[in-house]
PDB file of N, CA and C in Angstrom:
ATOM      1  N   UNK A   1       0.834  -1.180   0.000  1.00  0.00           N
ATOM      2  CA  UNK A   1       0.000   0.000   0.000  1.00  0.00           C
ATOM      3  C   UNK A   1       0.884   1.251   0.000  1.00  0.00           C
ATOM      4  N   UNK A   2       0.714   1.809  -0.810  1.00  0.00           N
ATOM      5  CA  UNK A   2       1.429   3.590  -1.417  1.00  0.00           C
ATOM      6  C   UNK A   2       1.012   4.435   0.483  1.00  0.00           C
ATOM      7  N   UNK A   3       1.905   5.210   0.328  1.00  0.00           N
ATOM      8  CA  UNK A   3       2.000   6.173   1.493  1.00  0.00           C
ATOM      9  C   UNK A   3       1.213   7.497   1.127  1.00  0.00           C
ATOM     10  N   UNK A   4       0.559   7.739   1.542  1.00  0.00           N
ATOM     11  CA  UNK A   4      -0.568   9.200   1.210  1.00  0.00           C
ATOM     12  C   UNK A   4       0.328  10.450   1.522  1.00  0.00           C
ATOM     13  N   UNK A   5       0.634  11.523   0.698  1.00  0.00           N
ATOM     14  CA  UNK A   5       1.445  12.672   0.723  1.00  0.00           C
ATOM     15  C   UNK A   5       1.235  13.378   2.063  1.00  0.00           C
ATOM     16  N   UNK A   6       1.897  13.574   2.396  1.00  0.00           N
ATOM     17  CA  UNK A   6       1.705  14.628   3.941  1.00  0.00           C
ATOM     18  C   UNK A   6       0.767  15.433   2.955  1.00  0.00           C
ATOM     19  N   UNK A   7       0.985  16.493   2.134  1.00  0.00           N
ATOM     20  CA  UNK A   7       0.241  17.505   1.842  1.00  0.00           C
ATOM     21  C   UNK A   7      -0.663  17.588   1.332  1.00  0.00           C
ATOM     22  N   UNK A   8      -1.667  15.884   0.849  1.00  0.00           N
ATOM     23  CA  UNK A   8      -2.293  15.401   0.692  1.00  0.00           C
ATOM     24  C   UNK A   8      -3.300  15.529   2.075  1.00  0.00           C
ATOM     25  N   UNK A   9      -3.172  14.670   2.911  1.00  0.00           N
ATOM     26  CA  UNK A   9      -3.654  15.055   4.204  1.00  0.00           C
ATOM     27  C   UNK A   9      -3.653  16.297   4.853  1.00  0.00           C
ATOM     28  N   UNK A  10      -2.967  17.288   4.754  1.00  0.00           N
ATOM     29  CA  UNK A  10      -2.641  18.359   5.102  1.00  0.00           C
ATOM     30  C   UNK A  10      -4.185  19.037   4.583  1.00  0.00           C
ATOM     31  N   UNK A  11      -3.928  18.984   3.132  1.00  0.00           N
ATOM     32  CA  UNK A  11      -5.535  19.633   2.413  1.00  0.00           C
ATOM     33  C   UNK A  11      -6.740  18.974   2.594  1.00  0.00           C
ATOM     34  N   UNK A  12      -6.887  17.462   3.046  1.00  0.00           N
ATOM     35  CA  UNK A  12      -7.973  17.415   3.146  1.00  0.00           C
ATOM     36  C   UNK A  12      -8.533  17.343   4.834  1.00  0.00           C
ATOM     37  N   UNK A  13      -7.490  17.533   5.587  1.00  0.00           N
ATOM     38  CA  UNK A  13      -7.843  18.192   7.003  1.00  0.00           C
ATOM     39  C   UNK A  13      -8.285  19.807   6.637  1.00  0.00           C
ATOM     40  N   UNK A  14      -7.675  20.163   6.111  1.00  0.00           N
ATOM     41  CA  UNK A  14      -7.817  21.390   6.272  1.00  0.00           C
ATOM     42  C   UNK A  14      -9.303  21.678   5.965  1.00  0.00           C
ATOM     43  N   UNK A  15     -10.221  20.645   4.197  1.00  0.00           N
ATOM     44  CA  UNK A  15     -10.992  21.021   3.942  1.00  0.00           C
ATOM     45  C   UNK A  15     -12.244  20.541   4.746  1.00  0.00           C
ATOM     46  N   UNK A  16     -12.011  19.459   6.043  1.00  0.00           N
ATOM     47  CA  UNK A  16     -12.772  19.101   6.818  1.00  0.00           C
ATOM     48  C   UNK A  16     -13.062  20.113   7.954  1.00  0.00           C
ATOM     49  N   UNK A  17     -12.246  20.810   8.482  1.00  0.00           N
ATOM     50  CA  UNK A  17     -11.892  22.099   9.017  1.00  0.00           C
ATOM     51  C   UNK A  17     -12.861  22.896   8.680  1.00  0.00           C
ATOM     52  N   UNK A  18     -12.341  23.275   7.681  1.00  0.00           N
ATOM     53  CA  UNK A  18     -13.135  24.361   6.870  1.00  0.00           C
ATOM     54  C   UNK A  18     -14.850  23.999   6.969  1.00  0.00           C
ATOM     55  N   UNK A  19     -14.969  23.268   6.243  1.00  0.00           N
ATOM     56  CA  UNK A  19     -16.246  22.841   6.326  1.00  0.00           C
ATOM     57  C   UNK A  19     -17.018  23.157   7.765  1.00  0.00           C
ATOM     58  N   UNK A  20     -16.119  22.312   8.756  1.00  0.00           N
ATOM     59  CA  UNK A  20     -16.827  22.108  10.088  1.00  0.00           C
ATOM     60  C   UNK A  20     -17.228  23.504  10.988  1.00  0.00           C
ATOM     61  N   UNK A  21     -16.134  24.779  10.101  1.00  0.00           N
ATOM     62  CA  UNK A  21     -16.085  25.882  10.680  1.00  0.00           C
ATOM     63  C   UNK A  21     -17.251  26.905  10.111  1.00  0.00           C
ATOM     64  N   UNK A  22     -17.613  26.615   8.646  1.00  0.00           N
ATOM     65  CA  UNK A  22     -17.964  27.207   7.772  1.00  0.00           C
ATOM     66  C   UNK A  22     -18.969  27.022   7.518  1.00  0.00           C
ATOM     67  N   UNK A  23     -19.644  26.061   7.818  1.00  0.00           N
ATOM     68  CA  UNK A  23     -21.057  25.720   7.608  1.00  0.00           C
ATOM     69  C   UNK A  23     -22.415  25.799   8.448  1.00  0.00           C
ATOM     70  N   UNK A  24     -22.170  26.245  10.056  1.00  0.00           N
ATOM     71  CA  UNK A  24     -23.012  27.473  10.569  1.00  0.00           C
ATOM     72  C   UNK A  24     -23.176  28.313   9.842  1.00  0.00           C
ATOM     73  N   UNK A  25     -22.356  29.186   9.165  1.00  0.00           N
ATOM     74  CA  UNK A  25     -23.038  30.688   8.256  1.00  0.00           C
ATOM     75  C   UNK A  25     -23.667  30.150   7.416  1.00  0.00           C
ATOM     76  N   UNK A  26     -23.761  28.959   6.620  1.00  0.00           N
ATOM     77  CA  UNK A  26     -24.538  28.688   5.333  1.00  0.00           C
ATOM     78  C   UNK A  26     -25.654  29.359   5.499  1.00  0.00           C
ATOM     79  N   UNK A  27     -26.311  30.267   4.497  1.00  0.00           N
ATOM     80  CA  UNK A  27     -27.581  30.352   3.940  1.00  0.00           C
ATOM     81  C   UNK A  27     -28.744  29.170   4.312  1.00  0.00           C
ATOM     82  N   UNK A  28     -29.382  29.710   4.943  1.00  0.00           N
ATOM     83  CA  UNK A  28     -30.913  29.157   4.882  1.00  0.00           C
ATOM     84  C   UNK A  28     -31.626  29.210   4.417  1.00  0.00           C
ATOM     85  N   UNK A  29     -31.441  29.969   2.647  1.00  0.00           N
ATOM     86  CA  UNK A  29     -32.432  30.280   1.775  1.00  0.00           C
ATOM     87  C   UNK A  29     -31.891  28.798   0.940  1.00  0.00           C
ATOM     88  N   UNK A  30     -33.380  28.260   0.515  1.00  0.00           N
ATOM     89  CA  UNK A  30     -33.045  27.018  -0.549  1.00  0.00           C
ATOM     90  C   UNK A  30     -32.076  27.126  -1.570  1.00  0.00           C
ATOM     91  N   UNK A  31     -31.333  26.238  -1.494  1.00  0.00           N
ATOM     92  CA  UNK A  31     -30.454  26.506  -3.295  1.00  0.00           C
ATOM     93  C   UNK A  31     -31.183  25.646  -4.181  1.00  0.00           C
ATOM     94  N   UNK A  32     -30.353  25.832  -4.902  1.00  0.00           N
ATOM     95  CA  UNK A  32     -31.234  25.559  -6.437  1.00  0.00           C
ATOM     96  C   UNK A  32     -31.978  24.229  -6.473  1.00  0.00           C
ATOM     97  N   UNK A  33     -31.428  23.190  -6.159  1.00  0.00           N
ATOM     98  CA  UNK A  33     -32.109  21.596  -6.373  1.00  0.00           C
ATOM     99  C   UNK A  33     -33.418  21.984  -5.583  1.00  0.00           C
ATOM    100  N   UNK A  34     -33.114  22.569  -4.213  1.00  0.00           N
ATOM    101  CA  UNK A  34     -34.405  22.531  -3.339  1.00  0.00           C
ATOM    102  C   UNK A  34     -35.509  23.259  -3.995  1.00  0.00           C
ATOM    103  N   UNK A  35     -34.697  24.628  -4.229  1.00  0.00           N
ATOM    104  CA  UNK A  35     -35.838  25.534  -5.365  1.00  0.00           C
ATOM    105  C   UNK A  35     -36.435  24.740  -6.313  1.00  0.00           C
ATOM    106  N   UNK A  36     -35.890  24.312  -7.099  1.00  0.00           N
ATOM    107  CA  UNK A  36     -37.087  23.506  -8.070  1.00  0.00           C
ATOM    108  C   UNK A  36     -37.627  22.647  -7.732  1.00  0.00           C
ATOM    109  N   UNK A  37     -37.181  21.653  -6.425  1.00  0.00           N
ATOM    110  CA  UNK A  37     -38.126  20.562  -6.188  1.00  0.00           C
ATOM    111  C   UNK A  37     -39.508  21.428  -5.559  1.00  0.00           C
ATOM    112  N   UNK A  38     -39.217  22.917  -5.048  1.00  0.00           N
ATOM    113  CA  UNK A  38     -40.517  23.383  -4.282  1.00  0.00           C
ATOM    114  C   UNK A  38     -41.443  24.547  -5.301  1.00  0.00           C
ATOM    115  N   UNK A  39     -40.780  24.679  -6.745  1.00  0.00           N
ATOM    116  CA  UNK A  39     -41.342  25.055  -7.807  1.00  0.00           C
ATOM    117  C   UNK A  39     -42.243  24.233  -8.442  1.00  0.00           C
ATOM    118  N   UNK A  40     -41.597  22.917  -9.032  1.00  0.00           N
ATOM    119  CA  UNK A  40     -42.249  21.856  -9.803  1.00  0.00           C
ATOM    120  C   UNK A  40     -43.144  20.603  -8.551  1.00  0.00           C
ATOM    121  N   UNK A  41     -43.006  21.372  -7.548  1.00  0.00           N
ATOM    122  CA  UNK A  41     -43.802  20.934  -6.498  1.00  0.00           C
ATOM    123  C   UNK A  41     -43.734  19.264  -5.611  1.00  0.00           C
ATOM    124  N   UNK A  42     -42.424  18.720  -5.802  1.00  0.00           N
ATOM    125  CA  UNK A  42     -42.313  17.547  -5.359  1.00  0.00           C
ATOM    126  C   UNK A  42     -41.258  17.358  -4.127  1.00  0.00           C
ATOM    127  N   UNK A  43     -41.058  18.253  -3.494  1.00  0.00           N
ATOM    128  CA  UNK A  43     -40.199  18.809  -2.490  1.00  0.00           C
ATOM    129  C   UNK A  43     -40.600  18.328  -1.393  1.00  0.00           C
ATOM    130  N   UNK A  44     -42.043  17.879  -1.290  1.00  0.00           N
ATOM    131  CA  UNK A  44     -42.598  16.518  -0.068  1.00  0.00           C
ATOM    132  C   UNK A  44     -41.749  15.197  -0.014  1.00  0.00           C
ATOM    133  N   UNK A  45     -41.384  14.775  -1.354  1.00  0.00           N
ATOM    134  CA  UNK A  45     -40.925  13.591  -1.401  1.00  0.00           C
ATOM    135  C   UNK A  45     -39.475  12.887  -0.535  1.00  0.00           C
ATOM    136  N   UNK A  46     -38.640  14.384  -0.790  1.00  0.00           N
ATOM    137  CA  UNK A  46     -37.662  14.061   0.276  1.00  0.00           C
ATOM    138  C   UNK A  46     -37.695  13.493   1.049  1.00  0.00           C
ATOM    139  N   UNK A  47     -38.969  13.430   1.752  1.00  0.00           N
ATOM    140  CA  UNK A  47     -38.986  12.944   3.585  1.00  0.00           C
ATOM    141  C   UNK A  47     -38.859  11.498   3.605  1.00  0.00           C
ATOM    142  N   UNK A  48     -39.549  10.905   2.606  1.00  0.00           N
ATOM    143  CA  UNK A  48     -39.454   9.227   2.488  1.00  0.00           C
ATOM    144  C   UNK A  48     -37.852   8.627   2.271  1.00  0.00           C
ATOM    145  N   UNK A  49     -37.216   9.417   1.629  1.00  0.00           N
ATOM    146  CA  UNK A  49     -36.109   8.259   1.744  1.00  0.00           C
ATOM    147  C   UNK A  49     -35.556   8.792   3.054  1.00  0.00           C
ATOM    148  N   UNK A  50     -35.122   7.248   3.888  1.00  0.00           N
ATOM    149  CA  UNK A  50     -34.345   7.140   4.726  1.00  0.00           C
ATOM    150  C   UNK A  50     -32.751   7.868   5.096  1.00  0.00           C
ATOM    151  N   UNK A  51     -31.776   7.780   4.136  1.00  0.00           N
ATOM    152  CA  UNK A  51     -31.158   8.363   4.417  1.00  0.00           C
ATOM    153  C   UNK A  51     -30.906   9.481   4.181  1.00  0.00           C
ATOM    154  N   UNK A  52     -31.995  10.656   3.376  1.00  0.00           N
ATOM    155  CA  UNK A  52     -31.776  11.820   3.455  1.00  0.00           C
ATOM    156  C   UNK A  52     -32.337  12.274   4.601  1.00  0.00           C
ATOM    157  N   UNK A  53     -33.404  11.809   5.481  1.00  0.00           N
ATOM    158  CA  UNK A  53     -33.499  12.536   6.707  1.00  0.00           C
ATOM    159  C   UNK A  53     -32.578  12.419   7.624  1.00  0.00           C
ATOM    160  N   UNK A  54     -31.692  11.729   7.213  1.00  0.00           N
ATOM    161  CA  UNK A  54     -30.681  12.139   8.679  1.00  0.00           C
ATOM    162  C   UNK A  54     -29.852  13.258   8.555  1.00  0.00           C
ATOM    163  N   UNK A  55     -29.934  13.694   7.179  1.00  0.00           N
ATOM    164  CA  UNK A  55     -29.375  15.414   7.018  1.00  0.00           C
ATOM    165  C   UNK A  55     -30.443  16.206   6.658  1.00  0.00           C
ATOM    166  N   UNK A  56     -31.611  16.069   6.510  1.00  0.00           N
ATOM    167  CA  UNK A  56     -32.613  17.149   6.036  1.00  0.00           C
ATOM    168  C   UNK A  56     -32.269  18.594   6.657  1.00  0.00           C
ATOM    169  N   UNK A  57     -32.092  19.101   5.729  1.00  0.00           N
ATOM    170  CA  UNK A  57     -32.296  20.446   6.041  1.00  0.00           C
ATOM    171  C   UNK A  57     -30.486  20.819   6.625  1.00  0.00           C
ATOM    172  N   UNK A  58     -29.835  20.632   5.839  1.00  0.00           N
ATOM    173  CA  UNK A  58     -28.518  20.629   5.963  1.00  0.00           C
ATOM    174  C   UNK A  58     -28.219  20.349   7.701  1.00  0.00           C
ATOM    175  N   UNK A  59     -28.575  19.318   7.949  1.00  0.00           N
ATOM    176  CA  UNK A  59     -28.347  19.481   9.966  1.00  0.00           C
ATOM    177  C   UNK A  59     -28.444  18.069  10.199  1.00  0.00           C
ATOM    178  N   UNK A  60     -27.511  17.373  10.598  1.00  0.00           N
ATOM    179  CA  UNK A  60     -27.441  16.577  11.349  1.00  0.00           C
ATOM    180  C   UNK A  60     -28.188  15.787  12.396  1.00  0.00           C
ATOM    181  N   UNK A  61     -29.414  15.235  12.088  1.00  0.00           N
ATOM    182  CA  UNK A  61     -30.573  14.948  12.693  1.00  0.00           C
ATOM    183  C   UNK A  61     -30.520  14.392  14.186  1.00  0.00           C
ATOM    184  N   UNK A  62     -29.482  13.666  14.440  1.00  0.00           N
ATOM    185  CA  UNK A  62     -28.902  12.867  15.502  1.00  0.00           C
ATOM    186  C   UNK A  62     -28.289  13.996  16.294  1.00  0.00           C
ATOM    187  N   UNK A  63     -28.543  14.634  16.505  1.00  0.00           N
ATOM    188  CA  UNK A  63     -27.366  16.304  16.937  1.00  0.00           C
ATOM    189  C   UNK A  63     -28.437  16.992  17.511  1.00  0.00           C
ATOM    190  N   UNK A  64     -28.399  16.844  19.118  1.00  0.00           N
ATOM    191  CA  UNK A  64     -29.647  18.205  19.477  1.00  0.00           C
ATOM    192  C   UNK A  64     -28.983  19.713  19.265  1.00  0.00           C
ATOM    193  N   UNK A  65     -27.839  20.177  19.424  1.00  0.00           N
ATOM    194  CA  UNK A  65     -27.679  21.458  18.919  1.00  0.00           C
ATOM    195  C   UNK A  65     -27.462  21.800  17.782  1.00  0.00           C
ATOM    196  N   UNK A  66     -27.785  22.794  17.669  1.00  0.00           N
ATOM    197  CA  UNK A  66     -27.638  23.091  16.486  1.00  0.00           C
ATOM    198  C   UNK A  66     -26.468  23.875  15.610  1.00  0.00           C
ATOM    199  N   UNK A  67     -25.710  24.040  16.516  1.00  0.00           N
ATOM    200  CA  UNK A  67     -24.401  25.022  15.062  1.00  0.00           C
ATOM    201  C   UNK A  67     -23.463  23.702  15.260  1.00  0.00           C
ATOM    202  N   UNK A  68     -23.554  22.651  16.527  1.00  0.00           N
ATOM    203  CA  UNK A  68     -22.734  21.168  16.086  1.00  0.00           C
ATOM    204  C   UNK A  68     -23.282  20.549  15.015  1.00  0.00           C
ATOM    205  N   UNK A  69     -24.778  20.170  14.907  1.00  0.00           N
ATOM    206  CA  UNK A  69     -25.578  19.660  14.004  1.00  0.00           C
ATOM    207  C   UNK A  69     -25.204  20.229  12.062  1.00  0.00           C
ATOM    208  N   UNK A  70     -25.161  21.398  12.662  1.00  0.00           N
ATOM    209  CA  UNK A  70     -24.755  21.802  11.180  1.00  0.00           C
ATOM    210  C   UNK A  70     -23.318  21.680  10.782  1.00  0.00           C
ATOM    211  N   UNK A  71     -22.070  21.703  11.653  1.00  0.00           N
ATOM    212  CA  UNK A  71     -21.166  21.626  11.244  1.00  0.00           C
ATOM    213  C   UNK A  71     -20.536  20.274  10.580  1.00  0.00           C
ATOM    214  N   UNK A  72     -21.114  19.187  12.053  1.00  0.00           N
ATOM    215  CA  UNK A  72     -21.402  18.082  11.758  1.00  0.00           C
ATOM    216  C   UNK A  72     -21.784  17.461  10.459  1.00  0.00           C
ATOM    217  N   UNK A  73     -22.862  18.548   9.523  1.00  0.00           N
ATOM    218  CA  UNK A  73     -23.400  17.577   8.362  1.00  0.00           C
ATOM    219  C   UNK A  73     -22.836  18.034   7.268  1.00  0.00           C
ATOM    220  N   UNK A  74     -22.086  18.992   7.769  1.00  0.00           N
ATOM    221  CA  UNK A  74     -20.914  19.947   6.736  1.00  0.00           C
ATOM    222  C   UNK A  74     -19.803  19.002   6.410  1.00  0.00           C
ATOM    223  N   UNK A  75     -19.089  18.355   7.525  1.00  0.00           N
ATOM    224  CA  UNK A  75     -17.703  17.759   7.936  1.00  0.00           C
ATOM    225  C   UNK A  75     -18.505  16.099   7.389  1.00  0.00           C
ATOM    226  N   UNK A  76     -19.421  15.622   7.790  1.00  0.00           N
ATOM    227  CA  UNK A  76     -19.829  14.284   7.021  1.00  0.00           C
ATOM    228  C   UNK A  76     -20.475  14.308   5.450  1.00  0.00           C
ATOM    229  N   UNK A  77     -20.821  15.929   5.027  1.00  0.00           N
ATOM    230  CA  UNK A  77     -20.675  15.784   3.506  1.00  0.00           C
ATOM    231  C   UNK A  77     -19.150  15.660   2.968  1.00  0.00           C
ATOM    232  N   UNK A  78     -18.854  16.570   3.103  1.00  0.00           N
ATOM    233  CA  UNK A  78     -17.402  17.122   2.653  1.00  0.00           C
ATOM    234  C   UNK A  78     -16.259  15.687   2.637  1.00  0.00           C
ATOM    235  N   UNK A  79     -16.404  14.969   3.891  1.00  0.00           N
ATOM    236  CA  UNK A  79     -15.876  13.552   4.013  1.00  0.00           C
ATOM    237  C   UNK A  79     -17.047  12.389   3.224  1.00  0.00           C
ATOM    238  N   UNK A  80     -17.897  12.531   2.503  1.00  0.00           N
ATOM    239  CA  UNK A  80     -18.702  11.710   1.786  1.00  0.00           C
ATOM    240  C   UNK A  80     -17.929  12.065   0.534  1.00  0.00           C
ATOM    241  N   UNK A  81     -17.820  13.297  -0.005  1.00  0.00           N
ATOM    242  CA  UNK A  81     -17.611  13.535  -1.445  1.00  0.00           C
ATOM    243  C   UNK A  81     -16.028  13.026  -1.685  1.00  0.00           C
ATOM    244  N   UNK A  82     -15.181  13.711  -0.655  1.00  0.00           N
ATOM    245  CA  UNK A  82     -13.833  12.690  -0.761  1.00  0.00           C
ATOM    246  C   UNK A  82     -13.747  11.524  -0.744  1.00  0.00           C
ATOM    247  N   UNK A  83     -14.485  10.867   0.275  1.00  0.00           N
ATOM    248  CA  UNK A  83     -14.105   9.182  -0.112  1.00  0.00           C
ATOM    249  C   UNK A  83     -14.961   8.943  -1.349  1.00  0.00           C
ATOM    250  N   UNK A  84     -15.836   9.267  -1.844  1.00  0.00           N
ATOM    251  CA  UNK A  84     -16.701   8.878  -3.442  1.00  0.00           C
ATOM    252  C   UNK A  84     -15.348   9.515  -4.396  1.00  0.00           C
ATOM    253  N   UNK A  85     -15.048  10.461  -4.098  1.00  0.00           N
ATOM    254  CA  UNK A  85     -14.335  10.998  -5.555  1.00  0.00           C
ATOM    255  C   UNK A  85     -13.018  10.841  -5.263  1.00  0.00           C
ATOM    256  N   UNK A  86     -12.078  10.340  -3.833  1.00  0.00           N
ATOM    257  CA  UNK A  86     -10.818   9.497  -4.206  1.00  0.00           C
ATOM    258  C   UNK A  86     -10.994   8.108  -4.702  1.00  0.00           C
ATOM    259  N   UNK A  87     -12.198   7.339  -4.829  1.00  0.00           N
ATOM    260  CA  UNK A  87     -12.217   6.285  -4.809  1.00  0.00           C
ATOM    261  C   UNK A  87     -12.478   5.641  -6.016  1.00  0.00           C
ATOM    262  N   UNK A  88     -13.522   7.275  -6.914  1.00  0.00           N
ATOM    263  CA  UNK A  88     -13.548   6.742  -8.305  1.00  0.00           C
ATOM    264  C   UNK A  88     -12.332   6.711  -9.006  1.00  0.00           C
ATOM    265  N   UNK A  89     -11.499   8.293  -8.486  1.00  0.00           N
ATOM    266  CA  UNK A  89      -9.997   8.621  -9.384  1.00  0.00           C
ATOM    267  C   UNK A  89      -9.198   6.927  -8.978  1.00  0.00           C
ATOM    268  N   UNK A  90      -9.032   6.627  -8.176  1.00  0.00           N
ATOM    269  CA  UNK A  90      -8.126   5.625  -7.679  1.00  0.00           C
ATOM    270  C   UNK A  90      -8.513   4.423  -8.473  1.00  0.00           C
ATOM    271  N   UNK A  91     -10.013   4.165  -8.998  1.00  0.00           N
ATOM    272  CA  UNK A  91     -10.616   3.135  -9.946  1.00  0.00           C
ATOM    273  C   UNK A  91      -9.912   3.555 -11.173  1.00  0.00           C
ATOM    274  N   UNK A  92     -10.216   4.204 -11.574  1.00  0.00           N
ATOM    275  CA  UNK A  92      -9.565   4.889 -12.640  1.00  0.00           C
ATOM    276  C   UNK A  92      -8.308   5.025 -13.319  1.00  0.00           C
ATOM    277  N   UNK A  93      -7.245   5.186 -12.428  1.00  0.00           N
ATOM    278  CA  UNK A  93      -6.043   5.515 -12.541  1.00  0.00           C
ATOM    279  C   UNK A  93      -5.789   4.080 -12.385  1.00  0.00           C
ATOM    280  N   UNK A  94      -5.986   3.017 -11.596  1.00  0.00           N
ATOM    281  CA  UNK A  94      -5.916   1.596 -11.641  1.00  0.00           C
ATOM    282  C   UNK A  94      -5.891   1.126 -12.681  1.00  0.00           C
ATOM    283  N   UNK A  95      -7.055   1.724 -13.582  1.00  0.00           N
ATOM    284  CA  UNK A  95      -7.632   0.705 -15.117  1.00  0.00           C
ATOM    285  C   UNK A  95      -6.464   1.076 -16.000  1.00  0.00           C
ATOM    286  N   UNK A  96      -5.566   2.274 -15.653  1.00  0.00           N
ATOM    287  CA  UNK A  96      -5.216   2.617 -17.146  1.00  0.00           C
ATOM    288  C   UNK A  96      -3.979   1.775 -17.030  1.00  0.00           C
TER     289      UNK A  96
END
């Protein structure tokens, strides 16, 4: 198994950080996906799948406070999209 770059880790602490720090101020006005699901009127549907309510509403459902709750679902997106998108590049770079 390859050794992960210090500065590799370095950036993606940092962008967990960030996140965890940064995502209390988020906007509470809908962004766009939400906007159209509450335009074209199907913005109820969310509630049924299971694992989007445990972040509905950008917050950490399991979390009674709330600026942990949000940072929380900041720092477990942000660590969702890295392990999905080191994992496709790493598929990838494998095949060639």
């Amino acid at each position: 198994m390859k050794r992960v770059p210090k500065k590799l880790l370095i950036g993606l602490l940092g962008c967990l950080l960030l996140a965890g720090i940064v995502s209390p101020f988020a906007s509470t006005s809908p962004d766009g996906l939400k906007r159209t699901a509450i335009q074209l009127g199907f913005s109820d549907k969310e509630a049924g799948m299971s694992f989007s309510s445990l972040f509905s509403g950008y917050h950490a459902s399991f979390v009674s406070m709330p600026g942990l709750s949000t940072s929380l679902a900041g720092i477990i997106g942000v660590g969702l999209t890295l392990i999905c998108s080191l994992t496709w590049f790493g598929y990838w770079a494998r095949r060639r």
